[in-house]
PDB file of N, CA and C in Angstrom:
ATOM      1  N   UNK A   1      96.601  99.126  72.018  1.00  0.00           N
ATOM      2  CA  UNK A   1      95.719  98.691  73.075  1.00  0.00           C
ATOM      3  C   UNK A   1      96.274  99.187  74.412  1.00  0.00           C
ATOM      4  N   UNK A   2      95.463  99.574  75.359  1.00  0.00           N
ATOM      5  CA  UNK A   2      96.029 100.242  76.277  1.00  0.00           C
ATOM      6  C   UNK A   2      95.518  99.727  77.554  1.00  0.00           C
ATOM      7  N   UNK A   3      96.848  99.431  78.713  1.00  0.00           N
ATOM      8  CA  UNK A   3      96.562  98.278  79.166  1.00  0.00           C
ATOM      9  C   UNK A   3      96.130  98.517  80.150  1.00  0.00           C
ATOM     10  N   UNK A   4      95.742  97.881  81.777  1.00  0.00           N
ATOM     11  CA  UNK A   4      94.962  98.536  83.218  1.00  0.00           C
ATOM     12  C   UNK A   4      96.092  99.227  83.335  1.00  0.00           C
ATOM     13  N   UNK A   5      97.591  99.033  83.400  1.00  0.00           N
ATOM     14  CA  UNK A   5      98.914  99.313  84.103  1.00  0.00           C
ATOM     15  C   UNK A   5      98.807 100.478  83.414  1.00  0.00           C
ATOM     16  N   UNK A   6      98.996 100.646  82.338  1.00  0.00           N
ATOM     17  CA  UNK A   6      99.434 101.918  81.089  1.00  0.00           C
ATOM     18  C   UNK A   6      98.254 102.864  81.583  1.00  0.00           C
ATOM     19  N   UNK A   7      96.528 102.515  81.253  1.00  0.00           N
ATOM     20  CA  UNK A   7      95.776 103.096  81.843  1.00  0.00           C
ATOM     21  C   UNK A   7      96.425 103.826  83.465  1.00  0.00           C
ATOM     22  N   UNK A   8      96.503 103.232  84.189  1.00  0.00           N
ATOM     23  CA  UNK A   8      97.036 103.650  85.711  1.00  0.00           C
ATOM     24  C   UNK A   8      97.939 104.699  85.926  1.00  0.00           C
ATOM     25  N   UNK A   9      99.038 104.510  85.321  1.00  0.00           N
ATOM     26  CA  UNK A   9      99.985 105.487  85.249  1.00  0.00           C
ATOM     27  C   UNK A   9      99.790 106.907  84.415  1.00  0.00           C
ATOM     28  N   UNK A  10      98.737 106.579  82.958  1.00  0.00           N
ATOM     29  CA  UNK A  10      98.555 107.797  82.502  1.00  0.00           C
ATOM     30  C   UNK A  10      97.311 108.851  83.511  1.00  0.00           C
ATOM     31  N   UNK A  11      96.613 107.808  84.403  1.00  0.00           N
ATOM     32  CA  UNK A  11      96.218 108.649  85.481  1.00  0.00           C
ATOM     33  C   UNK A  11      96.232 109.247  86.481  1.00  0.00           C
ATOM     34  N   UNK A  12      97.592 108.662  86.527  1.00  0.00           N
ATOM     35  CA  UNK A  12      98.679 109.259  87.764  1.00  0.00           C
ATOM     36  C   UNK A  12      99.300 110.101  87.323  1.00  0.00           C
ATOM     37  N   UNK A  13      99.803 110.621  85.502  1.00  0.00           N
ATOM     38  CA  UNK A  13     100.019 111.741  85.905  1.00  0.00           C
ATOM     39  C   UNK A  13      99.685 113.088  85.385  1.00  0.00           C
ATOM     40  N   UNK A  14      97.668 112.320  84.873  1.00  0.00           N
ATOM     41  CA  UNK A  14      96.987 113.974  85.428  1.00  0.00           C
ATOM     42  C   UNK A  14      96.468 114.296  86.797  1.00  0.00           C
ATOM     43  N   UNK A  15      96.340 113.184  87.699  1.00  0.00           N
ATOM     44  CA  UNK A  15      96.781 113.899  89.269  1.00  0.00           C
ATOM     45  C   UNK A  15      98.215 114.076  89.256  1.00  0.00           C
ATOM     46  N   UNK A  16      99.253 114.250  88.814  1.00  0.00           N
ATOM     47  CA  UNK A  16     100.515 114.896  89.226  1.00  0.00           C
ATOM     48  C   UNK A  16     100.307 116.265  88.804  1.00  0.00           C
ATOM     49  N   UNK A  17      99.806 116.489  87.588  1.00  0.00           N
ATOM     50  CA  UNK A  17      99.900 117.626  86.752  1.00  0.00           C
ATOM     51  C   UNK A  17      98.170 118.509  88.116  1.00  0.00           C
ATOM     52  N   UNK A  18      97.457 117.846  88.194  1.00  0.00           N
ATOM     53  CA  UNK A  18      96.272 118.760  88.986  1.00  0.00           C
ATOM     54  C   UNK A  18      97.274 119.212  90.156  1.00  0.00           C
ATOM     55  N   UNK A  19      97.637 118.126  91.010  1.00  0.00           N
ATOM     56  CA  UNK A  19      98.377 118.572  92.290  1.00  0.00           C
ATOM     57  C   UNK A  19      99.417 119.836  91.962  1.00  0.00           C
ATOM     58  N   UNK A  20     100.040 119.897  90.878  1.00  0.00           N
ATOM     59  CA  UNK A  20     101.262 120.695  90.738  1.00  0.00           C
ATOM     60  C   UNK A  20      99.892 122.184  90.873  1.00  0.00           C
ATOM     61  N   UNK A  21      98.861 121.953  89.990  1.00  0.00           N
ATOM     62  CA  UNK A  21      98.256 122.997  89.506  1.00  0.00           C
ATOM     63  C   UNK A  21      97.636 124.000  91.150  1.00  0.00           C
ATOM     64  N   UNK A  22      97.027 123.215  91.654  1.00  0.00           N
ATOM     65  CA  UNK A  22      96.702 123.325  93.119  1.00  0.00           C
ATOM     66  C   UNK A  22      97.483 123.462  93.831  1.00  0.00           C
ATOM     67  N   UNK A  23      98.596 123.395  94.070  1.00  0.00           N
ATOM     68  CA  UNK A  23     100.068 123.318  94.975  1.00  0.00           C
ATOM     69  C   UNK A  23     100.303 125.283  94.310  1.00  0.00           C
ATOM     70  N   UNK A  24     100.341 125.573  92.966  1.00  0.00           N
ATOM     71  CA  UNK A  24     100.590 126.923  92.108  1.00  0.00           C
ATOM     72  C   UNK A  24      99.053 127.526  92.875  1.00  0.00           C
ATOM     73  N   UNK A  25      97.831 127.585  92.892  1.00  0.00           N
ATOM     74  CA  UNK A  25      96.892 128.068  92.976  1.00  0.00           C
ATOM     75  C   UNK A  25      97.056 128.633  94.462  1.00  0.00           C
ATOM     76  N   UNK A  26      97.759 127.608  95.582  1.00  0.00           N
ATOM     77  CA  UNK A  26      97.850 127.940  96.658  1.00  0.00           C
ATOM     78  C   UNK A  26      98.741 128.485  97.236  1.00  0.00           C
ATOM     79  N   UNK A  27     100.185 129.029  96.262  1.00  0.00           N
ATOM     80  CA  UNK A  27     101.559 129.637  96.920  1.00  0.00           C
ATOM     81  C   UNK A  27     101.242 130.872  96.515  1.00  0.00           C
ATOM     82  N   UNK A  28      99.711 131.125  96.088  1.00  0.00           N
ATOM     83  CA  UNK A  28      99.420 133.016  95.610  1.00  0.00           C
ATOM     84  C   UNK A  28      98.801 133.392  96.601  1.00  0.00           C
ATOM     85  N   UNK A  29      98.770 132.796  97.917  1.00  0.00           N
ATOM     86  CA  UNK A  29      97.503 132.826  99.018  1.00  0.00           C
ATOM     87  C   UNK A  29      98.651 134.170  99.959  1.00  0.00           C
ATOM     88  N   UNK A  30      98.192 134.876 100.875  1.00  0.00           N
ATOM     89  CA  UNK A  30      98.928 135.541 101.768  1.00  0.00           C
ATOM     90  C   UNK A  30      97.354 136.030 102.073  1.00  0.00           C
ATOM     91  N   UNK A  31      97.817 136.509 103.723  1.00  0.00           N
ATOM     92  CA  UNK A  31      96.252 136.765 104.064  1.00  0.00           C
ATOM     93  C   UNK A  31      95.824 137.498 103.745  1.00  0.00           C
ATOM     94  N   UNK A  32      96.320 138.593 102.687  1.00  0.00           N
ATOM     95  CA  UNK A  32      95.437 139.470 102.431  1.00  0.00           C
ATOM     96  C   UNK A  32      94.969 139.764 100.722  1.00  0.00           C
ATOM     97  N   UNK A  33      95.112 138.323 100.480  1.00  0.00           N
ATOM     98  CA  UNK A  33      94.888 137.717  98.890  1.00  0.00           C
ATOM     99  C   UNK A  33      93.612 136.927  99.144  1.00  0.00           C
ATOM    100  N   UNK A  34      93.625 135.991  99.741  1.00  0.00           N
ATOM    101  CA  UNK A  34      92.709 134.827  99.966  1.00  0.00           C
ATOM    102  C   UNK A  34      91.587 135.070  99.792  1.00  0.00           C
ATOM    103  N   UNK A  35      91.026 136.444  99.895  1.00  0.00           N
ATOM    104  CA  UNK A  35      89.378 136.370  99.287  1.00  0.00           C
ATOM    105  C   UNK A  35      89.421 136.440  97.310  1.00  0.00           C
ATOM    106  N   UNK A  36      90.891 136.912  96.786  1.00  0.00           N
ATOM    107  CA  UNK A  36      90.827 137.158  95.305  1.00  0.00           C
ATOM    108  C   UNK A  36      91.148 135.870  94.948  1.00  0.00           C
ATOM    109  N   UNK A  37      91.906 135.211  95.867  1.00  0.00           N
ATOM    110  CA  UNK A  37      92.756 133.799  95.286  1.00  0.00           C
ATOM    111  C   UNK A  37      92.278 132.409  95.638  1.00  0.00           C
ATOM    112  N   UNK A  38      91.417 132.668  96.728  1.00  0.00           N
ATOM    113  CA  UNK A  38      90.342 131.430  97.786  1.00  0.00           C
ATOM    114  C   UNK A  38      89.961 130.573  96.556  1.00  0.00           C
ATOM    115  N   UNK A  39      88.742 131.134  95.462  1.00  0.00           N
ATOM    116  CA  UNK A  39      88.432 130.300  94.534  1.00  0.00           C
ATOM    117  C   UNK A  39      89.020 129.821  93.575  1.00  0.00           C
ATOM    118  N   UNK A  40      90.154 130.198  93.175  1.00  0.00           N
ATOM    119  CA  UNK A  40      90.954 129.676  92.279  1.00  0.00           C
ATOM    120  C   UNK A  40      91.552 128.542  93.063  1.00  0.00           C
ATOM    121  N   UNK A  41      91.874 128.586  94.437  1.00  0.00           N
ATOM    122  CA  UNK A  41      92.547 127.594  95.015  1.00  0.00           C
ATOM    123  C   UNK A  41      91.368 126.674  95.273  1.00  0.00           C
ATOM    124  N   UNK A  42      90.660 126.886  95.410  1.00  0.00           N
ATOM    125  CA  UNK A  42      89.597 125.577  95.462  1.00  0.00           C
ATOM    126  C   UNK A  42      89.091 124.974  94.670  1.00  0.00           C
ATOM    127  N   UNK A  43      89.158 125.885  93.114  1.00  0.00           N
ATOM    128  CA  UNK A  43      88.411 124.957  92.170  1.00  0.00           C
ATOM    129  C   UNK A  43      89.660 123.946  91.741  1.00  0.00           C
ATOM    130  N   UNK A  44      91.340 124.686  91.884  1.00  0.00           N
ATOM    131  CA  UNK A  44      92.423 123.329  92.112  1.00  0.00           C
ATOM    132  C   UNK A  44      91.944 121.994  92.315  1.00  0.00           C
ATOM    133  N   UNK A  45      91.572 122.431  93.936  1.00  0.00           N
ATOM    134  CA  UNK A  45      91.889 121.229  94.842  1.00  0.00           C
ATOM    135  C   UNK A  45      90.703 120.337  94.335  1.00  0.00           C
ATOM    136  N   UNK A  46      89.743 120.829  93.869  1.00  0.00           N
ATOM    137  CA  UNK A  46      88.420 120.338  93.663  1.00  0.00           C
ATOM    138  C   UNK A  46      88.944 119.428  92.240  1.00  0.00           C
ATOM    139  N   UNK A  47      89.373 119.998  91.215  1.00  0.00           N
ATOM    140  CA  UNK A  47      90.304 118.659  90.209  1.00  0.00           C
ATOM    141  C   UNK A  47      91.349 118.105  90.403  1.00  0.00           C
ATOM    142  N   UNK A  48      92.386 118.525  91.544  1.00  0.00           N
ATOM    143  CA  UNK A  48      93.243 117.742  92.102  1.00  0.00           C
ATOM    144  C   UNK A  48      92.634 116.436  92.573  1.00  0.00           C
ATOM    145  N   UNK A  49      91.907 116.570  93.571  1.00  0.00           N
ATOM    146  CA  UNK A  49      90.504 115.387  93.963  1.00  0.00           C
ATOM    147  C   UNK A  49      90.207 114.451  93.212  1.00  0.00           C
ATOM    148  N   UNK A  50      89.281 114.860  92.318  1.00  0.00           N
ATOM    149  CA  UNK A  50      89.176 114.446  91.366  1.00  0.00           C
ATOM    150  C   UNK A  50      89.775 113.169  90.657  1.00  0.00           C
ATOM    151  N   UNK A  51      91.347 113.659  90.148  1.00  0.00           N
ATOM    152  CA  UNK A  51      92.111 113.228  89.393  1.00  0.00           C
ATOM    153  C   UNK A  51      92.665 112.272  89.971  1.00  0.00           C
ATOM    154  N   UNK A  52      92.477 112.662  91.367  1.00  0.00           N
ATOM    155  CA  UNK A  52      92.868 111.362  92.170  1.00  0.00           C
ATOM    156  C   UNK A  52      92.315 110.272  92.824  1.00  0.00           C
ATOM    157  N   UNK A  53      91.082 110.214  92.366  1.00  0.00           N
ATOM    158  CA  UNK A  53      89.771 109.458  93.033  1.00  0.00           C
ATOM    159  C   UNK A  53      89.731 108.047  91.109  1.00  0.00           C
ATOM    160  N   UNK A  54      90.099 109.309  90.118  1.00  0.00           N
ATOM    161  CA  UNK A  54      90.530 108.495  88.783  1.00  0.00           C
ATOM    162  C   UNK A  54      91.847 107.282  88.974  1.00  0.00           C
ATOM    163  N   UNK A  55      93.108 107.920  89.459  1.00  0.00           N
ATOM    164  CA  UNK A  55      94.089 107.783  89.469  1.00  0.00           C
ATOM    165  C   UNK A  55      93.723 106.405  90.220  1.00  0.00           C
ATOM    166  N   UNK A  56      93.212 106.555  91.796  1.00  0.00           N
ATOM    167  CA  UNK A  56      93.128 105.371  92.777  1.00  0.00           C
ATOM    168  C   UNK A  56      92.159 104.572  92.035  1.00  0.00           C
ATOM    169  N   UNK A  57      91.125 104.951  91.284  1.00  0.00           N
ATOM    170  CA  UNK A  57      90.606 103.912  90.455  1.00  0.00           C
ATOM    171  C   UNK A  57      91.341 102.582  89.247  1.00  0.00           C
ATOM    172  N   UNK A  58      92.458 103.524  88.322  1.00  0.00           N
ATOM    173  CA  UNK A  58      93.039 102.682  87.670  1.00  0.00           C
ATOM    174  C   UNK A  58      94.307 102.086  88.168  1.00  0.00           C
ATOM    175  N   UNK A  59      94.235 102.550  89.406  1.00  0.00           N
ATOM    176  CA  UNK A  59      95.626 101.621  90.037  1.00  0.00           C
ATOM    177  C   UNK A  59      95.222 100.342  90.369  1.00  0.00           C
ATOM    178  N   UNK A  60      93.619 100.554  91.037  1.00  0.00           N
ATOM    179  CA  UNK A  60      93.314  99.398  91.689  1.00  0.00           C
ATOM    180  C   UNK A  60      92.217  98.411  90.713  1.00  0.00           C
ATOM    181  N   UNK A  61      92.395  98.698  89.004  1.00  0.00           N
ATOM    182  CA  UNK A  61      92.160  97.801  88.244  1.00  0.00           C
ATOM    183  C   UNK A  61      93.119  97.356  87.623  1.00  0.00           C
ATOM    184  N   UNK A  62      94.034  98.008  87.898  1.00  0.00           N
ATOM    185  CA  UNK A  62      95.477  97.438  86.988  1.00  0.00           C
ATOM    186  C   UNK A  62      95.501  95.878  88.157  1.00  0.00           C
ATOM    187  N   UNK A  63      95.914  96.406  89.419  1.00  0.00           N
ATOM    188  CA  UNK A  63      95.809  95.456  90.488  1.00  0.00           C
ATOM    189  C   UNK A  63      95.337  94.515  90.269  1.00  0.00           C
ATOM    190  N   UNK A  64      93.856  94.574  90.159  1.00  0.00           N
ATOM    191  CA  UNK A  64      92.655  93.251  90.087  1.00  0.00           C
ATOM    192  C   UNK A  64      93.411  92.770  89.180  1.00  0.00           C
ATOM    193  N   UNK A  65      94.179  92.861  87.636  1.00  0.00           N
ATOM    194  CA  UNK A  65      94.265  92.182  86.809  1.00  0.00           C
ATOM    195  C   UNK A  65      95.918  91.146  86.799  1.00  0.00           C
ATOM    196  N   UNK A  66      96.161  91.600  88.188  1.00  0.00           N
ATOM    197  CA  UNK A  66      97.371  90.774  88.542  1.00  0.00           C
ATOM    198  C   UNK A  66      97.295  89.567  88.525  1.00  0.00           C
ATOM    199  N   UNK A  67      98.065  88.365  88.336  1.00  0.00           N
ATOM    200  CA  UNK A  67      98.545  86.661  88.294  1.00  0.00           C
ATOM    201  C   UNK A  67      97.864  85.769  89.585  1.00  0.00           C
ATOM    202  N   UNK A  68      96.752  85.447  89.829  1.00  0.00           N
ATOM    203  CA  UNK A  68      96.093  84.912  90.470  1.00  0.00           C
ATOM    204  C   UNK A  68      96.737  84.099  91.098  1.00  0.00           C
ATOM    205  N   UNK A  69      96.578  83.630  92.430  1.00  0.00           N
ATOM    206  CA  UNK A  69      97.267  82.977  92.977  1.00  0.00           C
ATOM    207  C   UNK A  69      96.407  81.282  92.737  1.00  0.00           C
ATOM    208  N   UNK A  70      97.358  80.211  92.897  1.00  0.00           N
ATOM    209  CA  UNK A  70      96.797  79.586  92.493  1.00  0.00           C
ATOM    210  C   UNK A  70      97.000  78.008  93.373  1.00  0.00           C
ATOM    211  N   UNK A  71      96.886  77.665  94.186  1.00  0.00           N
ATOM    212  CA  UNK A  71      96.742  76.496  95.099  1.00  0.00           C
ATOM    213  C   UNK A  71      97.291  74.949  94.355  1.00  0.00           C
ATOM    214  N   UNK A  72      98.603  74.672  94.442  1.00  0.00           N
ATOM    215  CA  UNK A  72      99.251  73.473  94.085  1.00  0.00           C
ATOM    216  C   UNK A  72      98.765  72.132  94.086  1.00  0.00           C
ATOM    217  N   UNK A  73      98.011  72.329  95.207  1.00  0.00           N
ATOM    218  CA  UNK A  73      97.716  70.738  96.169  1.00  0.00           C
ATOM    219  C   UNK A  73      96.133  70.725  96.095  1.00  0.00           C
ATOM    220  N   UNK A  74      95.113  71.640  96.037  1.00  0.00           N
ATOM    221  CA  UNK A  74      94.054  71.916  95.311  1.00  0.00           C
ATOM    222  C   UNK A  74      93.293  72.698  94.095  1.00  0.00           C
ATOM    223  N   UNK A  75      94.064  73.175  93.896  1.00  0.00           N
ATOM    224  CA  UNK A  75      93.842  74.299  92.426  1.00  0.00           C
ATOM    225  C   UNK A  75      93.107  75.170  92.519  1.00  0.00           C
ATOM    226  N   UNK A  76      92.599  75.526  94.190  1.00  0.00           N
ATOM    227  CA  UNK A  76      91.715  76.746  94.199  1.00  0.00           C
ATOM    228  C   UNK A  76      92.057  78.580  93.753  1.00  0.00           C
ATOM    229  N   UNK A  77      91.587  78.978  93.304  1.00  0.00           N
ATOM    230  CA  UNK A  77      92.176  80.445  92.869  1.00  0.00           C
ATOM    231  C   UNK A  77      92.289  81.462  94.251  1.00  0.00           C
ATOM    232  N   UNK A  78      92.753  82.401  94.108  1.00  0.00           N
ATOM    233  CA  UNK A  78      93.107  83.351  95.425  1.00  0.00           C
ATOM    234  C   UNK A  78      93.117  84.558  94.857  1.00  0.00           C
ATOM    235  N   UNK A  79      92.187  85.230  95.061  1.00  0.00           N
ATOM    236  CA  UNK A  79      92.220  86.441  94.531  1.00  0.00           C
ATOM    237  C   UNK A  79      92.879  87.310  96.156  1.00  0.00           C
ATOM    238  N   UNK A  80      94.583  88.131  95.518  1.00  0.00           N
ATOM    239  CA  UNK A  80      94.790  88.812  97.045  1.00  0.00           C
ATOM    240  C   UNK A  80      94.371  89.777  97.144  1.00  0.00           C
ATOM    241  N   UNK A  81      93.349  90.726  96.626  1.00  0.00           N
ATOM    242  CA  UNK A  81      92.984  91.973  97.082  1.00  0.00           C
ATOM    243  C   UNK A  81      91.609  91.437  97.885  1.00  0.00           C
ATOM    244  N   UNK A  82      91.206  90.197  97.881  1.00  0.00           N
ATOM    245  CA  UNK A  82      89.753  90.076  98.882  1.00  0.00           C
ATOM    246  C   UNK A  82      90.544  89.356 100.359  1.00  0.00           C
ATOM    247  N   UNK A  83      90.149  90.293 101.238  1.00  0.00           N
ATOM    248  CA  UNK A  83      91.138  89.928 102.775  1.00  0.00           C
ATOM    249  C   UNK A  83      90.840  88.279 102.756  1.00  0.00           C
ATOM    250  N   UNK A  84      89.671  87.566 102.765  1.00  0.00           N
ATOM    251  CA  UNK A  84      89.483  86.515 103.407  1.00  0.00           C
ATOM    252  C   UNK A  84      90.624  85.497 102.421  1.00  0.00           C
ATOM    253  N   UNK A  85      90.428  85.764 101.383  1.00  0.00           N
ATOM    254  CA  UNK A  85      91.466  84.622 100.275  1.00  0.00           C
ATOM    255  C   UNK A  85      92.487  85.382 100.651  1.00  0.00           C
ATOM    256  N   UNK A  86      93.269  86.361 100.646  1.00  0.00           N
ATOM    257  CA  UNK A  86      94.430  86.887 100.751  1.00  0.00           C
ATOM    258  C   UNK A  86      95.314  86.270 102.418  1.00  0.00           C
ATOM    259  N   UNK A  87      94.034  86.349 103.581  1.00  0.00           N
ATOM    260  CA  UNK A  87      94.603  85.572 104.644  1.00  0.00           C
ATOM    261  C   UNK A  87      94.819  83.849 104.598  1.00  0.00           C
ATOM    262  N   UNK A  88      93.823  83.753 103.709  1.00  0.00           N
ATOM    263  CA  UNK A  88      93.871  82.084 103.321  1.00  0.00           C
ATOM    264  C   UNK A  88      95.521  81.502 103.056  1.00  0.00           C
ATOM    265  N   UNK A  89      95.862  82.688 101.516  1.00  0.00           N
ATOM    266  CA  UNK A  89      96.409  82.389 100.901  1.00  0.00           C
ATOM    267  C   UNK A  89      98.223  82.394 101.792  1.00  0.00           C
ATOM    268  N   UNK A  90      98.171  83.378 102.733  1.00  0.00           N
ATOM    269  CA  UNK A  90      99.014  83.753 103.308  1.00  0.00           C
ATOM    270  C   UNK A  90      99.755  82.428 104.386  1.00  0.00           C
ATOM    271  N   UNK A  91      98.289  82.060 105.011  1.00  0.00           N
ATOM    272  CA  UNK A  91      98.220  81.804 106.502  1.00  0.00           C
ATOM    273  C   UNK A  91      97.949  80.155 106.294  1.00  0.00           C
ATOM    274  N   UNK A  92      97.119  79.957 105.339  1.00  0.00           N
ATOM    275  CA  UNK A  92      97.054  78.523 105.221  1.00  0.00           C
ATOM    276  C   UNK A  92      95.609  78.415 105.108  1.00  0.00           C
ATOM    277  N   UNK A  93      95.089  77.326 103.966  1.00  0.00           N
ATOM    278  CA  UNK A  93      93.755  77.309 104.061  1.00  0.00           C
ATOM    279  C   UNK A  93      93.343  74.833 103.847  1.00  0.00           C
ATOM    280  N   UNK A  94      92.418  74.967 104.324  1.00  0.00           N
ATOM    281  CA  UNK A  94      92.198  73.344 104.141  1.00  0.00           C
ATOM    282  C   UNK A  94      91.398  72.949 102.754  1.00  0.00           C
ATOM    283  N   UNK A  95      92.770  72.373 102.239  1.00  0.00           N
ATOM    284  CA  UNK A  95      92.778  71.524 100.697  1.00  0.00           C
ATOM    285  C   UNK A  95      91.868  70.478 101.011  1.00  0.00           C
ATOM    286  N   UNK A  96      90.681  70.675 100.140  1.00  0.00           N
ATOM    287  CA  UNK A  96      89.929  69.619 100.045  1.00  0.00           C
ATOM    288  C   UNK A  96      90.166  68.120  99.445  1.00  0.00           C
TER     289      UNK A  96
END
C-alpha cells in the first residue's frame, strides 16, 4: 500500500530526475546552438514543470493527512494548512 508520504517522495524524484534532464538539455545551449538545441531545451523544462506541479501536489496531500490538531478544553479539530484554524490554533481561539 502506498502511502501520501511514499506517494510524495516518489514524486519528488521524477522532478529530480526531469530537472537533472532539463539542467543536461540546457548546458548544450551556446549562442550559436540555440536554434538546434532551443526545442529540446524546452520540451525539458516543459516536463520538468510538469513533474513538479505532480511533486507539489503529493507533498501537499501527504500534508493534509498529517495528526490533526486537537483542542483539550473543547475538542474542536484544527486543520493547520487552513490559515483561519491554523491562526486559531496558534494564537488562541474561544472554547465554547
Amino acid at each position: 500500500m502506498t502511502t501520501p508520504a511514499t506517494a510524495a517522495l516518489d514524486a519528488l524524484k521524477v522532478y529530480e530526475t526531469a530537472a537533472a534532464a532539463h539542467l543536461a538539455a540546457c548546458k548544450t545551449h551556446d549562442d550559436a546552438a540555440i536554434a538546434q538545441t532551443g526545442n529540446a531545451c524546452d520540451a525539458a523544462e516543459i516536463a520538468c514543470d510538469a513533474a513538479y506541479e505532480v511533486a507539489d501536489a503529493a507533498r501537499f496531500a501527504a500534508a493534509r493527512r498529517q495528526v490533526p490538531r486537537i483542542c483539550a478544553e473543547c475538542s474542536r479539530v484544527f486543520d493547520l494548512l487552513d490559515d483561519t484554524d491554523a491562526q486559531e490554533w496558534y494564537y488562541g481561539h474561544d472554547c465554547e
